[in-house]
PDB file of N, CA and C in Angstrom:
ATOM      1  N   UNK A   1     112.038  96.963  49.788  1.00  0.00           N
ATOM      2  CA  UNK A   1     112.510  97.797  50.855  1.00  0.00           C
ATOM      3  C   UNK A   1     111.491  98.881  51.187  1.00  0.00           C
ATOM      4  N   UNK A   2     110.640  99.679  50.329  1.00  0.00           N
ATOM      5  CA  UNK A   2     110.194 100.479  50.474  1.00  0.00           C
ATOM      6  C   UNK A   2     108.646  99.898  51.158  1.00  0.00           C
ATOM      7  N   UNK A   3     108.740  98.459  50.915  1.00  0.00           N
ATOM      8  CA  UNK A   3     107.359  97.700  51.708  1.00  0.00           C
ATOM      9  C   UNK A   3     107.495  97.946  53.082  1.00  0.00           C
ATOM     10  N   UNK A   4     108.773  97.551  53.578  1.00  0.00           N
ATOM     11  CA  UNK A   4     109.176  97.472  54.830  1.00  0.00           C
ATOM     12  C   UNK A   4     108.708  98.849  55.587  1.00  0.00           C
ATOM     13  N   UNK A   5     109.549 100.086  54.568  1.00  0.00           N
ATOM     14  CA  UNK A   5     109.311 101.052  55.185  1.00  0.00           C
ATOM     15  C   UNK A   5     107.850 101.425  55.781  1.00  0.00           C
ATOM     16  N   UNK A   6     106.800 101.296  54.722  1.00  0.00           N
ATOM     17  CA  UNK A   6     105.395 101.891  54.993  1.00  0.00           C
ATOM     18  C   UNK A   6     104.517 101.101  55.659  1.00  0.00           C
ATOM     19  N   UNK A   7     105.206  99.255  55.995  1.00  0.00           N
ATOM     20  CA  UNK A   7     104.485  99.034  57.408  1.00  0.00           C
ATOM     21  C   UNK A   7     104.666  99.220  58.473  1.00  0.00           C
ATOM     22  N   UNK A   8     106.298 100.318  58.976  1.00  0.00           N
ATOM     23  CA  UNK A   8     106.767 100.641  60.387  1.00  0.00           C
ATOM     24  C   UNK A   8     105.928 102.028  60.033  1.00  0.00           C
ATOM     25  N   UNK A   9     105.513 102.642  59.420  1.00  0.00           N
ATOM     26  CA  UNK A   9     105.368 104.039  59.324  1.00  0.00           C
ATOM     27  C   UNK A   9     103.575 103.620  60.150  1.00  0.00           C
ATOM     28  N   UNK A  10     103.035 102.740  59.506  1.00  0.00           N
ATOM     29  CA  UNK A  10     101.231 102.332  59.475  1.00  0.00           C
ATOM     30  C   UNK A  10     101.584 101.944  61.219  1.00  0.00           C
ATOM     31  N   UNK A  11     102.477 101.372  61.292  1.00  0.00           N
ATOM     32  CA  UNK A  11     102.620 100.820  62.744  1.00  0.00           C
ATOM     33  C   UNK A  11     102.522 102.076  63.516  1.00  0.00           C
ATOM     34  N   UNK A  12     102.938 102.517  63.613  1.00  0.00           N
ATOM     35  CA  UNK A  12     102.842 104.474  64.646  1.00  0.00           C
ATOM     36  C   UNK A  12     101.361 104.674  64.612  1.00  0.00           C
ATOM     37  N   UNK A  13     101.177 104.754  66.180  1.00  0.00           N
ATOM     38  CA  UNK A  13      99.841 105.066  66.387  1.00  0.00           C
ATOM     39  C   UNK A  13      99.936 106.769  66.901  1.00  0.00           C
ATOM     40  N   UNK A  14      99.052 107.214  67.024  1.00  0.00           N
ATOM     41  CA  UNK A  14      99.194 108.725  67.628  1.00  0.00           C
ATOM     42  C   UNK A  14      97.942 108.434  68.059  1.00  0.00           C
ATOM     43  N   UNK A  15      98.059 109.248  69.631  1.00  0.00           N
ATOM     44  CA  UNK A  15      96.727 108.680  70.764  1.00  0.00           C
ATOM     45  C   UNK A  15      96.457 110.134  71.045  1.00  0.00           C
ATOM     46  N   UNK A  16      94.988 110.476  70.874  1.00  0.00           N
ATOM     47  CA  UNK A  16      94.975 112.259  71.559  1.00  0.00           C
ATOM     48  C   UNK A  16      93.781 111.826  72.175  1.00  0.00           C
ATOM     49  N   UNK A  17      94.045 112.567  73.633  1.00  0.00           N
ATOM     50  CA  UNK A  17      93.047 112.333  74.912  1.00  0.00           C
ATOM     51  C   UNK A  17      91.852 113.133  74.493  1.00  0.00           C
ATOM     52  N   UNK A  18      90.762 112.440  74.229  1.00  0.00           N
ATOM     53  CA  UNK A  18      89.358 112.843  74.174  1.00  0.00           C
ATOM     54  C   UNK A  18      88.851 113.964  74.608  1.00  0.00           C
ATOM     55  N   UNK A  19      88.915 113.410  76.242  1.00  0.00           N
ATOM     56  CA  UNK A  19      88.198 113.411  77.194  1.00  0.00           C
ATOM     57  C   UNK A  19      89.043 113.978  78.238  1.00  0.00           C
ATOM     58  N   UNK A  20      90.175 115.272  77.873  1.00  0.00           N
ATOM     59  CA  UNK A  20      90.986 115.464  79.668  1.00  0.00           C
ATOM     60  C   UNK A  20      90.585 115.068  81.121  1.00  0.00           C
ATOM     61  N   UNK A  21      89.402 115.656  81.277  1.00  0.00           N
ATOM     62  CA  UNK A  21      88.527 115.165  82.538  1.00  0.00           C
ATOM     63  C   UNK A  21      88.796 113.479  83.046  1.00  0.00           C
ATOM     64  N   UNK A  22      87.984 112.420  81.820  1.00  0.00           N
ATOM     65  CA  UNK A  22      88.270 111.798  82.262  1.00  0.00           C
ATOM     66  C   UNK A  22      89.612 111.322  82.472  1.00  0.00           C
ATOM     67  N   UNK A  23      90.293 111.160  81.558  1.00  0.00           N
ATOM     68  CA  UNK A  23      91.908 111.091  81.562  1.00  0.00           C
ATOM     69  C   UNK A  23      92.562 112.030  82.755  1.00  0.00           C
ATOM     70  N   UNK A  24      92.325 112.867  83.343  1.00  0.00           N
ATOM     71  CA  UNK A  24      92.768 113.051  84.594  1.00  0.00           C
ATOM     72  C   UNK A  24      92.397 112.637  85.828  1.00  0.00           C
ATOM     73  N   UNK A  25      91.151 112.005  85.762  1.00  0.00           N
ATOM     74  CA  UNK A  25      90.512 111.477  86.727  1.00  0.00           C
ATOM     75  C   UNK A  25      91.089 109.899  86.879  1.00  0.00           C
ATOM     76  N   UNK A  26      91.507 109.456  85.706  1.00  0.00           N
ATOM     77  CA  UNK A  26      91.800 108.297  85.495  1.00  0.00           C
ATOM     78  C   UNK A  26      93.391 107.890  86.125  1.00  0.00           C
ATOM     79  N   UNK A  27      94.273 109.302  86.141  1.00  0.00           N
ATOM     80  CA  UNK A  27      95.851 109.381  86.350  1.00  0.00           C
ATOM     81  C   UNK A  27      95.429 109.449  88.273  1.00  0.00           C
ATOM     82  N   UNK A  28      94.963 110.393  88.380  1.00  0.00           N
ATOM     83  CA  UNK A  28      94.650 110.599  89.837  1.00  0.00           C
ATOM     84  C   UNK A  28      93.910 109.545  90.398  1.00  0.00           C
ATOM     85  N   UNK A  29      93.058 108.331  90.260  1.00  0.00           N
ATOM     86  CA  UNK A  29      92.823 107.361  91.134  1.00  0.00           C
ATOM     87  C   UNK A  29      93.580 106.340  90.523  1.00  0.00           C
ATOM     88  N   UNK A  30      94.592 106.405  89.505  1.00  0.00           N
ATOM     89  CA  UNK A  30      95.781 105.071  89.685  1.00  0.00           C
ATOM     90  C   UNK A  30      96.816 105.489  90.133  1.00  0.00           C
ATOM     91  N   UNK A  31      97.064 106.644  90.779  1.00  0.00           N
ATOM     92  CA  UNK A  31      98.321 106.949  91.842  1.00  0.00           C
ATOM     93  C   UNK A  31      97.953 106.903  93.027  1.00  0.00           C
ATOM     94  N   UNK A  32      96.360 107.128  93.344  1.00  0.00           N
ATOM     95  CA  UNK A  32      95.626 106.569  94.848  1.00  0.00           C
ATOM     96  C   UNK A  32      96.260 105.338  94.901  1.00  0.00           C
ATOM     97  N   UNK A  33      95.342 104.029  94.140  1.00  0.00           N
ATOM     98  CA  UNK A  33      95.456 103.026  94.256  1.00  0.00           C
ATOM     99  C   UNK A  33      96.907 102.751  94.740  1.00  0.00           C
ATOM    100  N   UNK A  34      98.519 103.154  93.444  1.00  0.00           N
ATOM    101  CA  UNK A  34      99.387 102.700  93.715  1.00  0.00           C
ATOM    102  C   UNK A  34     100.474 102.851  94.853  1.00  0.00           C
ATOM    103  N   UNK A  35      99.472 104.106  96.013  1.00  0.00           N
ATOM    104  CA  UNK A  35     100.034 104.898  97.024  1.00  0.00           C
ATOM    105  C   UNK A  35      99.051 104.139  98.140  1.00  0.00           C
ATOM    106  N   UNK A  36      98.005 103.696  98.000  1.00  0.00           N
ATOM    107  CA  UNK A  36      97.535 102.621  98.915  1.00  0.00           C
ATOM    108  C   UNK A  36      98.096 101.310  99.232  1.00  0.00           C
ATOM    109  N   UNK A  37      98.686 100.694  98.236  1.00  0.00           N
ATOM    110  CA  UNK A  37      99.053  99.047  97.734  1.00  0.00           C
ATOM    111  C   UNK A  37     100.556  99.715  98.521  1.00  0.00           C
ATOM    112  N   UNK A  38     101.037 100.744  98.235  1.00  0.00           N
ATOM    113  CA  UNK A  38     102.665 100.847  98.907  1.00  0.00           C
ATOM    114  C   UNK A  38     102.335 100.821 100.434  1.00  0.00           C
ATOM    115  N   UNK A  39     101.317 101.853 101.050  1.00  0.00           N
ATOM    116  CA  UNK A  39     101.004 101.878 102.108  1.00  0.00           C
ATOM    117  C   UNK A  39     100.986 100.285 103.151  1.00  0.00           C
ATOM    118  N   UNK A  40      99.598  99.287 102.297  1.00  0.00           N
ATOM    119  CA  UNK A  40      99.462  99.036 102.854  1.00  0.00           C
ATOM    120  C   UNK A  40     100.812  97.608 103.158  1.00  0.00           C
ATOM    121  N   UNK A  41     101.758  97.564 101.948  1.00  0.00           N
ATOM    122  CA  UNK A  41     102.475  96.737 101.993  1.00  0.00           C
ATOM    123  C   UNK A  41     103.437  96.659 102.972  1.00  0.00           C
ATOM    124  N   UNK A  42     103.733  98.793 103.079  1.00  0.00           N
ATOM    125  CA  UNK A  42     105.076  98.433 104.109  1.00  0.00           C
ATOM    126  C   UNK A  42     104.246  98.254 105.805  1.00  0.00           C
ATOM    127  N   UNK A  43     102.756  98.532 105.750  1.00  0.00           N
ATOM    128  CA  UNK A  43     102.106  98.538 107.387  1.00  0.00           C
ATOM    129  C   UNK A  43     101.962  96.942 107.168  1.00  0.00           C
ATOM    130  N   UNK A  44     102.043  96.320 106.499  1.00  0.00           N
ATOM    131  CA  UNK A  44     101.539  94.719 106.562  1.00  0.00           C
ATOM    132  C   UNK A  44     103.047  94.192 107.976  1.00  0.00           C
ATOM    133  N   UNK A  45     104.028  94.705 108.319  1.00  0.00           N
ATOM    134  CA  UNK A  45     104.921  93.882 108.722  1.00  0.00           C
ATOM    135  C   UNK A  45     104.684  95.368 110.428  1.00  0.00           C
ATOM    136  N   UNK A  46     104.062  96.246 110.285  1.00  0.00           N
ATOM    137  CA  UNK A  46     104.094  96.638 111.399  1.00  0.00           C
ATOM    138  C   UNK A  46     102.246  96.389 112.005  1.00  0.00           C
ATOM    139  N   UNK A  47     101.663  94.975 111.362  1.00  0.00           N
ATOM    140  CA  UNK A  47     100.548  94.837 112.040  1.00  0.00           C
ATOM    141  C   UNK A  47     100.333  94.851 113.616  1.00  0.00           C
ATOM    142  N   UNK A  48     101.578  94.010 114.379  1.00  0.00           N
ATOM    143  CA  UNK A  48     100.942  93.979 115.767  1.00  0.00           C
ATOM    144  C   UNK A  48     101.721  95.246 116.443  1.00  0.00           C
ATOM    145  N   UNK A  49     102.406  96.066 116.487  1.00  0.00           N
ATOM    146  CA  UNK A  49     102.880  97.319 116.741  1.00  0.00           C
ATOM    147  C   UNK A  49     101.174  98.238 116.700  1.00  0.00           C
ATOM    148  N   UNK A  50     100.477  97.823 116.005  1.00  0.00           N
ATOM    149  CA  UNK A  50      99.127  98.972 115.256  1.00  0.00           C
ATOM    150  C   UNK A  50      98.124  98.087 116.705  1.00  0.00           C
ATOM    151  N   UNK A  51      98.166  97.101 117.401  1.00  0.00           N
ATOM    152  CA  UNK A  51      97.165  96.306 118.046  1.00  0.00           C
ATOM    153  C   UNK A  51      97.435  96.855 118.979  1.00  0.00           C
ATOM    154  N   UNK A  52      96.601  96.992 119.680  1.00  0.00           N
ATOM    155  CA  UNK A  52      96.136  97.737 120.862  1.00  0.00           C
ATOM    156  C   UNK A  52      96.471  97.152 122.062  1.00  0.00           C
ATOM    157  N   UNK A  53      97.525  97.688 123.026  1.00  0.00           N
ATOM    158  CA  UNK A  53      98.449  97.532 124.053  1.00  0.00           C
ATOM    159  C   UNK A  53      98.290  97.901 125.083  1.00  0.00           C
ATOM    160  N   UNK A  54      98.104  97.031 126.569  1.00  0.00           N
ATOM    161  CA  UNK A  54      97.890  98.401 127.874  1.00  0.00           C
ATOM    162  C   UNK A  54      99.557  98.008 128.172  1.00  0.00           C
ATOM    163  N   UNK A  55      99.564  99.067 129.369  1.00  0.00           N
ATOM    164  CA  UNK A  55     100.746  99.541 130.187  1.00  0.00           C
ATOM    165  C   UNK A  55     100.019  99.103 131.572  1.00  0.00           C
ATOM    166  N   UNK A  56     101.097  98.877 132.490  1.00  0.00           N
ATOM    167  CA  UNK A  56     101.085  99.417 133.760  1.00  0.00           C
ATOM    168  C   UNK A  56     102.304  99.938 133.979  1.00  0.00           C
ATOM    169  N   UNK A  57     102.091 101.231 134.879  1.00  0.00           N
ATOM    170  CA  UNK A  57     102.769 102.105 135.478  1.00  0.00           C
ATOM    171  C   UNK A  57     103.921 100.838 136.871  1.00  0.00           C
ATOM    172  N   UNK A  58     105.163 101.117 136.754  1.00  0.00           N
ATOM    173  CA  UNK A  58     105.785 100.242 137.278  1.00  0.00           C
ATOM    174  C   UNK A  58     106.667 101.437 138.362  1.00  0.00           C
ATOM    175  N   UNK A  59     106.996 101.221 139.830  1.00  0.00           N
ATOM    176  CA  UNK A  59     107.744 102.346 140.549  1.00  0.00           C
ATOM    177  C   UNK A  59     109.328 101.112 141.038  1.00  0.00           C
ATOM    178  N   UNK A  60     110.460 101.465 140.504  1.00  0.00           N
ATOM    179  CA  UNK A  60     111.346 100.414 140.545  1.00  0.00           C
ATOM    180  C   UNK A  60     111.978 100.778 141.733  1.00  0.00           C
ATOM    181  N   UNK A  61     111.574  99.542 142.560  1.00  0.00           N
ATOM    182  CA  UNK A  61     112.568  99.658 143.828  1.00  0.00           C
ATOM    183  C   UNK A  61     113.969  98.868 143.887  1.00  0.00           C
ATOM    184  N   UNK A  62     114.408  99.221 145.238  1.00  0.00           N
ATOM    185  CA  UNK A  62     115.938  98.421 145.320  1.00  0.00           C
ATOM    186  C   UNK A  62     115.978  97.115 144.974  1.00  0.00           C
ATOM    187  N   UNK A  63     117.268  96.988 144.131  1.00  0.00           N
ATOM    188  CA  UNK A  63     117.502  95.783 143.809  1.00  0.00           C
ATOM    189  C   UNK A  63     116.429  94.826 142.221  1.00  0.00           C
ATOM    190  N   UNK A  64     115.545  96.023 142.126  1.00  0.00           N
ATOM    191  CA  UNK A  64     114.696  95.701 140.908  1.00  0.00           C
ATOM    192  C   UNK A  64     115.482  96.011 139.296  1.00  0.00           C
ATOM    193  N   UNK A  65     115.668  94.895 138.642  1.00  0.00           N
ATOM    194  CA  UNK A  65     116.307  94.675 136.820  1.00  0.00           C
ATOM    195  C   UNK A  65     114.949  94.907 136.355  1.00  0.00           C
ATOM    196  N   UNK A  66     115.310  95.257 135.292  1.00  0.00           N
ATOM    197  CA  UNK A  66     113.968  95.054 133.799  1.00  0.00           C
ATOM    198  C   UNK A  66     113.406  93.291 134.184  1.00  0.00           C
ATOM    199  N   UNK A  67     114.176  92.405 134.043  1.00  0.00           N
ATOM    200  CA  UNK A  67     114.129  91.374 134.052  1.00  0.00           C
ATOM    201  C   UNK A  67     112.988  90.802 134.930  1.00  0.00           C
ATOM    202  N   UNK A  68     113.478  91.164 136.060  1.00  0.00           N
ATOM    203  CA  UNK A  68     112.362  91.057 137.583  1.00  0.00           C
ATOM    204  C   UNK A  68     110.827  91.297 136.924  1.00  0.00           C
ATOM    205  N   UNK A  69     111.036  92.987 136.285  1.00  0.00           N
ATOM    206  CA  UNK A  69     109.747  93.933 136.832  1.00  0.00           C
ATOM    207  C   UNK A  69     109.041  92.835 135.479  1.00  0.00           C
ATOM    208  N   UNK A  70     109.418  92.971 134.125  1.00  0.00           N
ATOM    209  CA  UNK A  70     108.350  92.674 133.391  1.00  0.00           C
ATOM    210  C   UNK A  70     108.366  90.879 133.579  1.00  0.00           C
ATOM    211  N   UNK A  71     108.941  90.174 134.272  1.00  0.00           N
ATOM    212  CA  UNK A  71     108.254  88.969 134.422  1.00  0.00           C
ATOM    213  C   UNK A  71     107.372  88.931 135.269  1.00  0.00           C
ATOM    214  N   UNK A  72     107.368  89.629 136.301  1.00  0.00           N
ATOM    215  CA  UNK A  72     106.310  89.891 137.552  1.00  0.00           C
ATOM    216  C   UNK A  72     105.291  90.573 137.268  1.00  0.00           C
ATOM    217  N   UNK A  73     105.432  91.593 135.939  1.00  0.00           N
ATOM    218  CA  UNK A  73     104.237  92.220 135.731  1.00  0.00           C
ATOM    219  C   UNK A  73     103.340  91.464 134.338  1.00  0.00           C
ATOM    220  N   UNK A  74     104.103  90.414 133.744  1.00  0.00           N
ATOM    221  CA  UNK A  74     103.787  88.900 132.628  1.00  0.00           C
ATOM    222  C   UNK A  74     103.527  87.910 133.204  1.00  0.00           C
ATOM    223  N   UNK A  75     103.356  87.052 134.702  1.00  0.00           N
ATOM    224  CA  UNK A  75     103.634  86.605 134.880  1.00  0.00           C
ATOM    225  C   UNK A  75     103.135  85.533 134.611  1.00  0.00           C
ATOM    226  N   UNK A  76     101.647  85.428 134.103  1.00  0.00           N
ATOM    227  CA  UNK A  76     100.842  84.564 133.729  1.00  0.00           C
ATOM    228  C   UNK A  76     100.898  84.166 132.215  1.00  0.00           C
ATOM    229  N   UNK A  77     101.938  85.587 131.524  1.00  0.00           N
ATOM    230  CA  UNK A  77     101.968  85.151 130.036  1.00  0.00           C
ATOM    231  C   UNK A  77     103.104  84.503 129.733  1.00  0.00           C
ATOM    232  N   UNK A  78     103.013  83.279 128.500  1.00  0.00           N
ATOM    233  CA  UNK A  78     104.540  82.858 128.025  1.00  0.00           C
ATOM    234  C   UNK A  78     105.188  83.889 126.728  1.00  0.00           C
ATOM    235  N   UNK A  79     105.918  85.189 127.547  1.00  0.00           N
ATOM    236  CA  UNK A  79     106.481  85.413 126.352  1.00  0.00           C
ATOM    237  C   UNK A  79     108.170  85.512 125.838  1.00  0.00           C
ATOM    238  N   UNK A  80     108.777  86.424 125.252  1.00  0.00           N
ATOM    239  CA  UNK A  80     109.912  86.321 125.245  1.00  0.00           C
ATOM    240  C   UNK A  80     110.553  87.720 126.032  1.00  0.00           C
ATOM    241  N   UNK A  81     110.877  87.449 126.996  1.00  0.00           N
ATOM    242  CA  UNK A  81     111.621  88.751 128.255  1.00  0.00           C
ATOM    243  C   UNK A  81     112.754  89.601 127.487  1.00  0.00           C
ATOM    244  N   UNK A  82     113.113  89.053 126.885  1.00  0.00           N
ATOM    245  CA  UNK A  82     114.334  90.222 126.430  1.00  0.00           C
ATOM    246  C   UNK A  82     113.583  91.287 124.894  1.00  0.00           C
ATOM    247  N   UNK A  83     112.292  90.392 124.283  1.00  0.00           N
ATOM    248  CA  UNK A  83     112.028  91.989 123.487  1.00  0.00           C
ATOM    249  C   UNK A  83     111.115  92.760 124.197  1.00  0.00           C
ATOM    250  N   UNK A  84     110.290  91.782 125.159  1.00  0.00           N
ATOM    251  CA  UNK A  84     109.462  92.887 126.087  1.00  0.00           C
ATOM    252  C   UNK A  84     110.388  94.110 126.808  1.00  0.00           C
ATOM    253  N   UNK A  85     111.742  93.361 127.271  1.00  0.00           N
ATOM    254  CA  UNK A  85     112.456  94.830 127.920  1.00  0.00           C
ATOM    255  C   UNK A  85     113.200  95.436 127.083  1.00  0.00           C
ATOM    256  N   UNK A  86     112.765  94.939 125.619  1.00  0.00           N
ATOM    257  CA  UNK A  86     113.666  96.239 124.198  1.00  0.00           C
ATOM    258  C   UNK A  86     112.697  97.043 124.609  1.00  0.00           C
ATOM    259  N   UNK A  87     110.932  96.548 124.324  1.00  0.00           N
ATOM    260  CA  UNK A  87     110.128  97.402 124.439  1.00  0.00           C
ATOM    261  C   UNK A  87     109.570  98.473 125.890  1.00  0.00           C
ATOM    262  N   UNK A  88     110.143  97.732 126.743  1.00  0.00           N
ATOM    263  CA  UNK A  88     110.799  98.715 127.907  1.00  0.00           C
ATOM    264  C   UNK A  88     111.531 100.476 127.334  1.00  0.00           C
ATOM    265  N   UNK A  89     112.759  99.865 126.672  1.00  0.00           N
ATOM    266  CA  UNK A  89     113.281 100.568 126.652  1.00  0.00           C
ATOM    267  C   UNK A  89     112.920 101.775 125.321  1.00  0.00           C
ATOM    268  N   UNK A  90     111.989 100.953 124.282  1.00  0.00           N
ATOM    269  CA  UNK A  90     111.143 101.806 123.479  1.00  0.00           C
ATOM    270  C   UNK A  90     110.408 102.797 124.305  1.00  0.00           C
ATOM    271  N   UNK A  91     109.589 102.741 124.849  1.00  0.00           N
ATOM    272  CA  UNK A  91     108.159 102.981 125.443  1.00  0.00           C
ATOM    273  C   UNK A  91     108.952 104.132 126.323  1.00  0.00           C
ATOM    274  N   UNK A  92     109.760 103.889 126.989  1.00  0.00           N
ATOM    275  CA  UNK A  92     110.014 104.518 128.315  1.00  0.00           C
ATOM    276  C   UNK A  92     111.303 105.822 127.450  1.00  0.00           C
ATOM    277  N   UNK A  93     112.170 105.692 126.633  1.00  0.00           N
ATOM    278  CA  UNK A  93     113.062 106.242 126.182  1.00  0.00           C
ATOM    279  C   UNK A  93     114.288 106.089 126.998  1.00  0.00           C
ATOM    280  N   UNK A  94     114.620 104.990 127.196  1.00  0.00           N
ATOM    281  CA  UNK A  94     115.896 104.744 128.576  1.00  0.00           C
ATOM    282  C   UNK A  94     116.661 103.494 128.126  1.00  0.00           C
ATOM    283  N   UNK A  95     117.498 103.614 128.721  1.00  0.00           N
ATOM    284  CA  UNK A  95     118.328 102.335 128.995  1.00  0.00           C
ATOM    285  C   UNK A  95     118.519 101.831 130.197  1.00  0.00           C
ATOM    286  N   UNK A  96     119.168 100.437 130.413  1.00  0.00           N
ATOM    287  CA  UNK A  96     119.455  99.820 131.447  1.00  0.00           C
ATOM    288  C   UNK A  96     119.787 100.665 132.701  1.00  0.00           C
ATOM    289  N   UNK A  97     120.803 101.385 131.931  1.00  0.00           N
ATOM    290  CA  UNK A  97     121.971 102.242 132.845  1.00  0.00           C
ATOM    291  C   UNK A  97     121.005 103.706 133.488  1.00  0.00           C
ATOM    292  N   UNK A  98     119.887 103.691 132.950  1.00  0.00           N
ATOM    293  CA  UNK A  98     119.147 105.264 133.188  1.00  0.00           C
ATOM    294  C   UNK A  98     118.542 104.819 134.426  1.00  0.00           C
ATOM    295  N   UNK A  99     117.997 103.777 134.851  1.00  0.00           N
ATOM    296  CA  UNK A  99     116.836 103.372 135.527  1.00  0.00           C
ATOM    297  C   UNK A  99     117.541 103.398 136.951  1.00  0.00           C
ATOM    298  N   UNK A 100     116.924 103.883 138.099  1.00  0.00           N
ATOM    299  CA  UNK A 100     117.450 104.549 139.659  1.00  0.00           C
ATOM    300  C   UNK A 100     115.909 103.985 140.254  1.00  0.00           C
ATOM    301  N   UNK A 101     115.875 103.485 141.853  1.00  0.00           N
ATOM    302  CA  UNK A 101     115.156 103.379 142.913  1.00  0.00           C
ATOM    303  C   UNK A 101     114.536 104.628 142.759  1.00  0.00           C
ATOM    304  N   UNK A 102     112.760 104.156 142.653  1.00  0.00           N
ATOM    305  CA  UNK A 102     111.833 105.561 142.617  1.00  0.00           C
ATOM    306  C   UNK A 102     111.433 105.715 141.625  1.00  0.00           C
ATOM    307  N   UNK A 103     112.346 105.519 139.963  1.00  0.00           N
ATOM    308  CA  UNK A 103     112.143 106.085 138.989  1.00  0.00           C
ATOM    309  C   UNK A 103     110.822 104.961 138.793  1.00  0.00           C
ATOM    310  N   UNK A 104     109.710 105.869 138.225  1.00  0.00           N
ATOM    311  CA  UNK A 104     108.351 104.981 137.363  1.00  0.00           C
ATOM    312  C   UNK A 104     108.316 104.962 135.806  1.00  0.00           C
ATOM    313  N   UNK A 105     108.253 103.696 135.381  1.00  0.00           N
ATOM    314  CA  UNK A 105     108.799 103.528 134.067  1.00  0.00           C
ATOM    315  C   UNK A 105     106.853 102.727 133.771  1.00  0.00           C
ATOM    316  N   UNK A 106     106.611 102.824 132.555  1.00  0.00           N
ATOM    317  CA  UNK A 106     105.337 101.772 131.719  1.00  0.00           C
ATOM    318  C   UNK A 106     105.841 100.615 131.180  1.00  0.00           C
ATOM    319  N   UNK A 107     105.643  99.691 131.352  1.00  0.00           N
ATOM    320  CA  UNK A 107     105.807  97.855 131.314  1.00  0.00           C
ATOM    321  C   UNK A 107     104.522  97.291 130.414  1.00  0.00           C
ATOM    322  N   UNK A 108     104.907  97.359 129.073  1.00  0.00           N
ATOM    323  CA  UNK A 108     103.328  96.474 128.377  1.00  0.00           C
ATOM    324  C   UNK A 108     103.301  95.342 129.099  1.00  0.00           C
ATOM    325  N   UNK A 109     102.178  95.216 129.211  1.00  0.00           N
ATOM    326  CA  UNK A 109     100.959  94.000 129.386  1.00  0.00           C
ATOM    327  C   UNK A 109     100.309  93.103 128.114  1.00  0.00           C
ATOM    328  N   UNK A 110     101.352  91.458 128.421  1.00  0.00           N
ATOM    329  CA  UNK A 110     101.020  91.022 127.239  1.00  0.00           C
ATOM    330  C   UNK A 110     100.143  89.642 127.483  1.00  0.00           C
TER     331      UNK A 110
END
């Protein structure tokens, strides 16, 4: 029994930092690193939000929907019309119901 005891006792290591300097240098670029790797994990899903977007300036006349303006102002692109006019309603800060003859709203260009 008393064997047992004095190989858990030999087992206990006690660690004393040398070197503070380096050992602080060492804590401070592995919380960089692990504050980069978070960074870049949660921007990995907002990559095309970060890609570079034009506008045109749109002046909505009578009888003009979201629908109309950004297929007429896409018209050559195949995309999907109903998140381009979420992003209408991102970009511009409005809703359906805000938009009046006259009012000029920005329409990405995709």
């Amino acid at each position: 029994m008393k064997m047992v005891k004095d190989m858990k006792e030999n087992r206990k290591h006690h660690y004393k930092v040398v070197k503070p300097f380096r050992f602080f240098l060492f804590v401070v670029i592995s919380i960089m690193i692990i504050i980069f790797a978070g960074y870049t994990v949660i921007g990995a899903g907002n990559a095309e939000a970060a890609a570079a977007r034009s506008y045109v300036q749109v002046t909505i006349d009578e009888g003009d929907n979201l629908w109309s303006i950004v297929e007429r102002v896409n018209k050559d692109a195949y995309i999907d019309v109903q998140s381009a006019i979420y992003d209408v309603y991102e970009i511009n800060d409005i809703d359906a119901a805000d938009i009046q003859p006259g009012d000029k709203i920005f329409v990405p260009v995709y």
